[in-house]
Protein backbone atom coordinates (compact mmCIF):
# COMPACT_ATOMS: atom_id res chain seq x y z
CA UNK A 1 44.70 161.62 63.43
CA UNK A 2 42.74 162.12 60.49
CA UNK A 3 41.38 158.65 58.73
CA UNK A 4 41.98 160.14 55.54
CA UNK A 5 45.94 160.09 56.14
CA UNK A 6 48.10 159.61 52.81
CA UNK A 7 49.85 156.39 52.70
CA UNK A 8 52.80 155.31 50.83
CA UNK A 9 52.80 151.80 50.27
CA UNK A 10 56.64 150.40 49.23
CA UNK A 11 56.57 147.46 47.83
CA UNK A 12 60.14 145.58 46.67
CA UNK A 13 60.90 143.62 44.11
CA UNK A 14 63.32 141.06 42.48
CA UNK A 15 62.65 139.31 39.73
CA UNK A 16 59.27 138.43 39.51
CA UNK A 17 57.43 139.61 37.55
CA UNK A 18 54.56 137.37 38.00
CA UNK A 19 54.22 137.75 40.91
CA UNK A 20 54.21 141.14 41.38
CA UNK A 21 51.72 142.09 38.73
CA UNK A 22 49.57 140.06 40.83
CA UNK A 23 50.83 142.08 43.94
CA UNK A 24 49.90 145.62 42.47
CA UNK A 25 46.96 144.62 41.04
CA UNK A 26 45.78 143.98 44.55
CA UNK A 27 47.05 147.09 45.91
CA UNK A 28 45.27 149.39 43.17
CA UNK A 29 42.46 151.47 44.02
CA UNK A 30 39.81 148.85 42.09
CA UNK A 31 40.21 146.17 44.29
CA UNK A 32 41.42 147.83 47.69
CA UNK A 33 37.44 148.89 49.39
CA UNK A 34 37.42 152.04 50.79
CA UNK A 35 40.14 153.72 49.43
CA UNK A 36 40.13 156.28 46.59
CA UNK A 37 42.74 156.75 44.24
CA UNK A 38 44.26 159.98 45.48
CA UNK A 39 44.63 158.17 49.26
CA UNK A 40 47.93 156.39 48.82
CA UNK A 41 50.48 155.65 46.11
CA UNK A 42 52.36 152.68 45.29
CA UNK A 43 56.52 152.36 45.25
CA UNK A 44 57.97 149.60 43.74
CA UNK A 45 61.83 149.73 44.60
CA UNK A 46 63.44 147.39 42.08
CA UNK A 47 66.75 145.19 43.93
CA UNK A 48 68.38 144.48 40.60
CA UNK A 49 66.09 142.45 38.30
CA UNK A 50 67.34 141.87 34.75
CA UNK A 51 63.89 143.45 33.55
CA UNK A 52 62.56 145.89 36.05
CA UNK A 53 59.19 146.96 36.68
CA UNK A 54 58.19 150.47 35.09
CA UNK A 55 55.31 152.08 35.86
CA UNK A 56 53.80 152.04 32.44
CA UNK A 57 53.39 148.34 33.50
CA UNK A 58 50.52 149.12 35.85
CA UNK A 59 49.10 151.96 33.99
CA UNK A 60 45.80 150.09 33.67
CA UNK A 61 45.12 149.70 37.35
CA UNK A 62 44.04 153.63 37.94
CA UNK A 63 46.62 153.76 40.91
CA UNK A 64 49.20 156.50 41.89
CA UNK A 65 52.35 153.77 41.17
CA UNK A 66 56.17 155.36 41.05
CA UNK A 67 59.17 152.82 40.12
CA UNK A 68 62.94 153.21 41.27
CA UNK A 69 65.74 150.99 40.74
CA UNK A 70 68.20 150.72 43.96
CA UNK A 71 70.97 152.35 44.01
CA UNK A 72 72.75 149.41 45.61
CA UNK A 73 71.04 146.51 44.92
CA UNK A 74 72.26 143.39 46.73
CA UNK A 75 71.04 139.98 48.04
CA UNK A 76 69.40 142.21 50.94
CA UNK A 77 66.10 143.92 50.36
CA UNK A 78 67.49 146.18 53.78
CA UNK A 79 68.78 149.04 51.11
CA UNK A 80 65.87 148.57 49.08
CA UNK A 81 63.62 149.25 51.67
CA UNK A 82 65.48 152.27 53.07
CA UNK A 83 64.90 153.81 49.33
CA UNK A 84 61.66 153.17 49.00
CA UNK A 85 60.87 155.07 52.66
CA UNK A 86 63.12 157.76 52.07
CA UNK A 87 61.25 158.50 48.46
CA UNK A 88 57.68 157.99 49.85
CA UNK A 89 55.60 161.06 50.61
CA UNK A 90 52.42 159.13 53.00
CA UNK A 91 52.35 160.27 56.68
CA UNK A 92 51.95 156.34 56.80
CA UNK A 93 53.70 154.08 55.38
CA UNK A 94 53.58 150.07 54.82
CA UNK A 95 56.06 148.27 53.61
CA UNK A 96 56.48 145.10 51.54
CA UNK A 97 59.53 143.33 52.24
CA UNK A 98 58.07 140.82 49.88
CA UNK A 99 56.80 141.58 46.18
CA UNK A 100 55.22 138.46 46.10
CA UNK A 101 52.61 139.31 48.61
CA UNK A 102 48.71 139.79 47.22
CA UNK A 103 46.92 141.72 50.00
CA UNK A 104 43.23 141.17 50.86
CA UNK A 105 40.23 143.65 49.52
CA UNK A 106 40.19 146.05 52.95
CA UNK A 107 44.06 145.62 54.11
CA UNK A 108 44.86 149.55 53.57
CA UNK A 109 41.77 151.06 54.43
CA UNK A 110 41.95 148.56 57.59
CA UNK A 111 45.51 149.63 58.29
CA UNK A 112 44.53 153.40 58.05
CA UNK A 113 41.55 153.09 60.32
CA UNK A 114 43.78 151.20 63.14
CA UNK A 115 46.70 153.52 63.03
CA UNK A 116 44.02 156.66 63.96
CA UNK A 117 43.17 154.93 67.07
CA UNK A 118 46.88 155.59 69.08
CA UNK A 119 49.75 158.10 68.15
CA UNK A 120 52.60 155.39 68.63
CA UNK A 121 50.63 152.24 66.59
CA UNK A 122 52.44 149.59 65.42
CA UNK A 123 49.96 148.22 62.94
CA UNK A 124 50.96 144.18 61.59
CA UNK A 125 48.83 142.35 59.04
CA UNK A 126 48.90 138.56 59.07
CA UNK A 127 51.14 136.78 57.02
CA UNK A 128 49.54 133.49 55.00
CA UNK A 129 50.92 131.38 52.28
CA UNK A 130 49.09 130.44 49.55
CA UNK A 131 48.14 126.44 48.97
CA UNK A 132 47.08 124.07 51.73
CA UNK A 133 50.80 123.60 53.47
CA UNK A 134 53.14 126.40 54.50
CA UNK A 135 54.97 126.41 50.97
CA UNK A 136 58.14 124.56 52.82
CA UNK A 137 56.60 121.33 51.89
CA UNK A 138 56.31 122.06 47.90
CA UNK A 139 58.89 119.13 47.70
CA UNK A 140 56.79 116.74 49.11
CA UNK A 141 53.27 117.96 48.19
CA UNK A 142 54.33 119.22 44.19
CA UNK A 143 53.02 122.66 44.78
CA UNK A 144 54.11 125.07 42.03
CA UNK A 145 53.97 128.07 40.37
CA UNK A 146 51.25 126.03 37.49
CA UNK A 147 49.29 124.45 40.55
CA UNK A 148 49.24 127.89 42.11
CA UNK A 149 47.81 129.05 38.79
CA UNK A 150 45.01 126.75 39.29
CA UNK A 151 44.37 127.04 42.68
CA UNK A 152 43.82 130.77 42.06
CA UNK A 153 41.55 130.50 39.10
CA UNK A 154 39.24 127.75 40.98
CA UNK A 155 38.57 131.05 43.62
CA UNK A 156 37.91 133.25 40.37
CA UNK A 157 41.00 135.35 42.21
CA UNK A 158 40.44 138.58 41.86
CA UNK A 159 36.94 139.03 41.99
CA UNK A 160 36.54 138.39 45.81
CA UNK A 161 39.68 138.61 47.42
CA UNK A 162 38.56 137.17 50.10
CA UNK A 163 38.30 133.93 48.92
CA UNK A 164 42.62 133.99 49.26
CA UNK A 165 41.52 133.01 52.52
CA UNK A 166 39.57 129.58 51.49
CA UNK A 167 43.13 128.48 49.29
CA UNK A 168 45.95 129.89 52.18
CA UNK A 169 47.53 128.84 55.24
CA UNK A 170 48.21 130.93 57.93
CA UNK A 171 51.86 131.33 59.30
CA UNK A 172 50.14 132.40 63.04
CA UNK A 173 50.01 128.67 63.67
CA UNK A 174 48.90 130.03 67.34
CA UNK A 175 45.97 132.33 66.29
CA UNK A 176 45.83 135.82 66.01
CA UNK A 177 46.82 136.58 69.59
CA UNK A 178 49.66 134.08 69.44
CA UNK A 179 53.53 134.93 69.76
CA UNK A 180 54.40 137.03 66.08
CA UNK A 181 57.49 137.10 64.63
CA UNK A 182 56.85 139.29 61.89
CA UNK A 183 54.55 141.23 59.24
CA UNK A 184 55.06 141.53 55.83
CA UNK A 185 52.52 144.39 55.37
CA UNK A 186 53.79 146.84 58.30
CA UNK A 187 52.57 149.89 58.67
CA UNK A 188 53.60 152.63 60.64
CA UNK A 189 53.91 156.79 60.59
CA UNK A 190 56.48 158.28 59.07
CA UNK A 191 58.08 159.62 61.73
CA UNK A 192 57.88 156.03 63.54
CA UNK A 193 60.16 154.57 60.78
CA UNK A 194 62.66 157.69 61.33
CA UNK A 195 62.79 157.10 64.82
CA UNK A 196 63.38 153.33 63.97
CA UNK A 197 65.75 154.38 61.10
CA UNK A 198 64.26 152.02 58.97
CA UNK A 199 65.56 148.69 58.57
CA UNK A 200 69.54 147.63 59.64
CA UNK A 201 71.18 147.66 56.63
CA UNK A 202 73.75 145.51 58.20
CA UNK A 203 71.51 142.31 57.90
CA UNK A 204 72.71 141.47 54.39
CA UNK A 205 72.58 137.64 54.21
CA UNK A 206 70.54 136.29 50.99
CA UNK A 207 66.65 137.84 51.54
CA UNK A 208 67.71 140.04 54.42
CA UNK A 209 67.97 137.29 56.85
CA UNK A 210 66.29 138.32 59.93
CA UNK A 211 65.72 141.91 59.04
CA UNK A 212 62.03 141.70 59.04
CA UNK A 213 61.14 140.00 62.40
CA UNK A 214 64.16 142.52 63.08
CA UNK A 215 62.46 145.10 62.33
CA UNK A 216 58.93 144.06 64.01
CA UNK A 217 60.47 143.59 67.09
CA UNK A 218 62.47 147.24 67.30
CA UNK A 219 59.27 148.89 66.28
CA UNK A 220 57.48 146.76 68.95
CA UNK A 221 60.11 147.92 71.52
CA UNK A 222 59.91 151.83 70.64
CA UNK A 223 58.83 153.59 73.71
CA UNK A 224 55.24 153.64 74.60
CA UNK A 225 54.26 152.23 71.27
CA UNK A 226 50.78 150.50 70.61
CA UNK A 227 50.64 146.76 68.38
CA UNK A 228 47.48 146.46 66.86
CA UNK A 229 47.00 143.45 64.94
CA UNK A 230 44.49 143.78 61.94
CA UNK A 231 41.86 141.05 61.72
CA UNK A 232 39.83 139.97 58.63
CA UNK A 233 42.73 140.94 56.48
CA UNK A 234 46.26 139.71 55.37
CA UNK A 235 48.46 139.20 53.05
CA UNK A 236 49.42 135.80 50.85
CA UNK A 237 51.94 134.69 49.60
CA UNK A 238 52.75 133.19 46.37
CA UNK A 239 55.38 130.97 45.16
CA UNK A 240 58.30 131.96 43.68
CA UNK A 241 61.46 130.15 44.61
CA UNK A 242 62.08 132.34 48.01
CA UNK A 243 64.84 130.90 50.61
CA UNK A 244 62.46 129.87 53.31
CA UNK A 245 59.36 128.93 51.33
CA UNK A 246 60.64 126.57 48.87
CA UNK A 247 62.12 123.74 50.62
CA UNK A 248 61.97 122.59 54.34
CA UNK A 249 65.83 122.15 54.51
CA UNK A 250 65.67 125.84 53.07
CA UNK A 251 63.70 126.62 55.31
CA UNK A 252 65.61 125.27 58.10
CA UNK A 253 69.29 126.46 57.35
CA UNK A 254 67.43 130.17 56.53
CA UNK A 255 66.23 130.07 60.29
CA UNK A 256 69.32 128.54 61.71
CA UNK A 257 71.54 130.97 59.71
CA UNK A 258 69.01 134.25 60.15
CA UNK A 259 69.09 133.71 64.22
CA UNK A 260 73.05 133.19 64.34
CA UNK A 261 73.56 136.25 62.74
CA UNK A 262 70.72 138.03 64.80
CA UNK A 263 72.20 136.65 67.74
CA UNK A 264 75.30 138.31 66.82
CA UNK A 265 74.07 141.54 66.25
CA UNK A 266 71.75 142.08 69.00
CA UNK A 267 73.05 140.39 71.50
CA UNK A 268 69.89 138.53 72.71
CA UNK A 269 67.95 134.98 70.78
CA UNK A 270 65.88 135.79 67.68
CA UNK A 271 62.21 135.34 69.41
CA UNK A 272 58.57 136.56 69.14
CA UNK A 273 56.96 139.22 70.05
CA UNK A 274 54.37 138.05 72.52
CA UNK A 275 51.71 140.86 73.41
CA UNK A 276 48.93 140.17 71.65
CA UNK A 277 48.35 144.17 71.71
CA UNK A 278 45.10 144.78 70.07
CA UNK A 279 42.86 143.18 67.81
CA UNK A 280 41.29 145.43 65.26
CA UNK A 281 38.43 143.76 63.18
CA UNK A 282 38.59 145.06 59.73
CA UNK A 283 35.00 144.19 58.97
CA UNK A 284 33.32 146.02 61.99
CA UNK A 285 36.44 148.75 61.71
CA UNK A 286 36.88 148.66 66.19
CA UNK A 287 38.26 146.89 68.59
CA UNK A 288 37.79 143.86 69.70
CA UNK A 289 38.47 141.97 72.92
């Protein structure tokens, strides 16, 4: 497959605005290396904010960005999601599940490089929070929105991206090769997330529940299918109030709830997936052992 494959990258969104600008702005063309402006596009798939984004919003940032408003918006970004794939034109696609997600400099063209290397990959960025404790612990440590403000001005954020990494914490606690539950900056070929029929729109508890590691785990399990994990690149997250990043009982009772109602569904414990699968380093763009 070509490197030069058009990618759709859908990103969804409820009410925050914030964060989100902060989200595009990391996805456009002028701070994403390696990748021109006519290589991807950007869809934002609104889930019902009270002001949602439009596109004239980003018209600064050079990129190819389209908005749409769900049809049925709920407390599930499932629907959302399904939009968003259905209305993007990439041969690959990466999804968002998360608006509040800033990516790092070389995320897409890393993405694009690794899915070239098999016809079945399975391509699944790192997820990190940003601040110096998974963002569970903002009761106990104060983190906020205005100390997240700060932390990101002391890096200069954005004028290395890669400095997200000196202000984040990973949520791999066992490296990269350890068990992975999930991505929030998946990427896989369009006809992948057919085969997969996107994600089960059935998982409609607040945030989607288990949907994403739902997700990650049915693309994982897709005949003769290839995980490459992307190295050197991720994605952070910021703070905004989210079900499982605001408050460790949150946190907790989001877990406890999301793997009853997985458990439910698919018959089998919410767990990890455990291959390792390969490591692609962004910065040397190959394989690594």
């Amino acid at each position: 497959m070509s490197a030069s494959l058009p990618v759709s990258l859908v990103v969804v969104s409820y009410e925050m605005a914030r964060e989100l600008a902060r989200t595009i702005l990391s996805l456009s063309p002028g701070y994403q290396r390696g990748c021109a402006p006519a290589d991807y596009e950007i869809v934002i798939v609104d889930n019902g904010s009270s002001r949602p984004p439009a596109a004239e919003d980003f018209a600064h940032l050079g990129a190819c960005v389209r908005t749409l408003r769900c049809s049925r918006p709920s407390q599930s970004p499932a629907a959302a999601i399904n939009e968003g794939l259905a209305a993007a034109r990439g041969e690959l696609v990466g999804v968002w599940i998360d608006g509040a997600r800033i990516a790092s400099p070389g995320l897409v063209a890393a993405c694009r490089a690794a899915t070239a290397l098999h016809p079945r990959a399975v391509v699944a960025t790192i997820n990190h929070q940003l601040g110096p404790k998974l963002q569970f612990h903002a009761e106990d440590t104060g983190y906020d929105r205005h100390v997240e403000d700060r932390l990101l001005a002391s890096i200069g954020w954005p004028t290395d991206g890669y400095r997200l990494f000196e202000i984040a914490t990973t949520e791999l606690r066992a490296g990269v090769r350890g068990p992975m539950l999930e991505s929030n900056a998946l990427f896989l070929r369009r006809t992948l997330w057919d085969e997969l029929h996107g994600y089960d729109e059935r998982f409609t508890e607040p945030g989607g529940g288990m949907v994403n590691p739902d997700t990650f785990i049915r693309a994982n399990a897709l005949p003769e299918t290839q995980l490459i994990r992307i190295v050197g690149e991720g994605t952070f997250h910021q703070f905004h109030g989210g079900l499982s990043t605001s408050s460790l009982r949150g946190a907790m009772e989001t877990l406890r709830a999301g793997s009853r109602a997985y458990l439910r569904r698919r018959g089998r414990p919410l767990a990890p997936v455990r291959a390792s699968g390969w490591l692609f380093d962004s910065r040397a763009r190959a394989l690594v052992s």
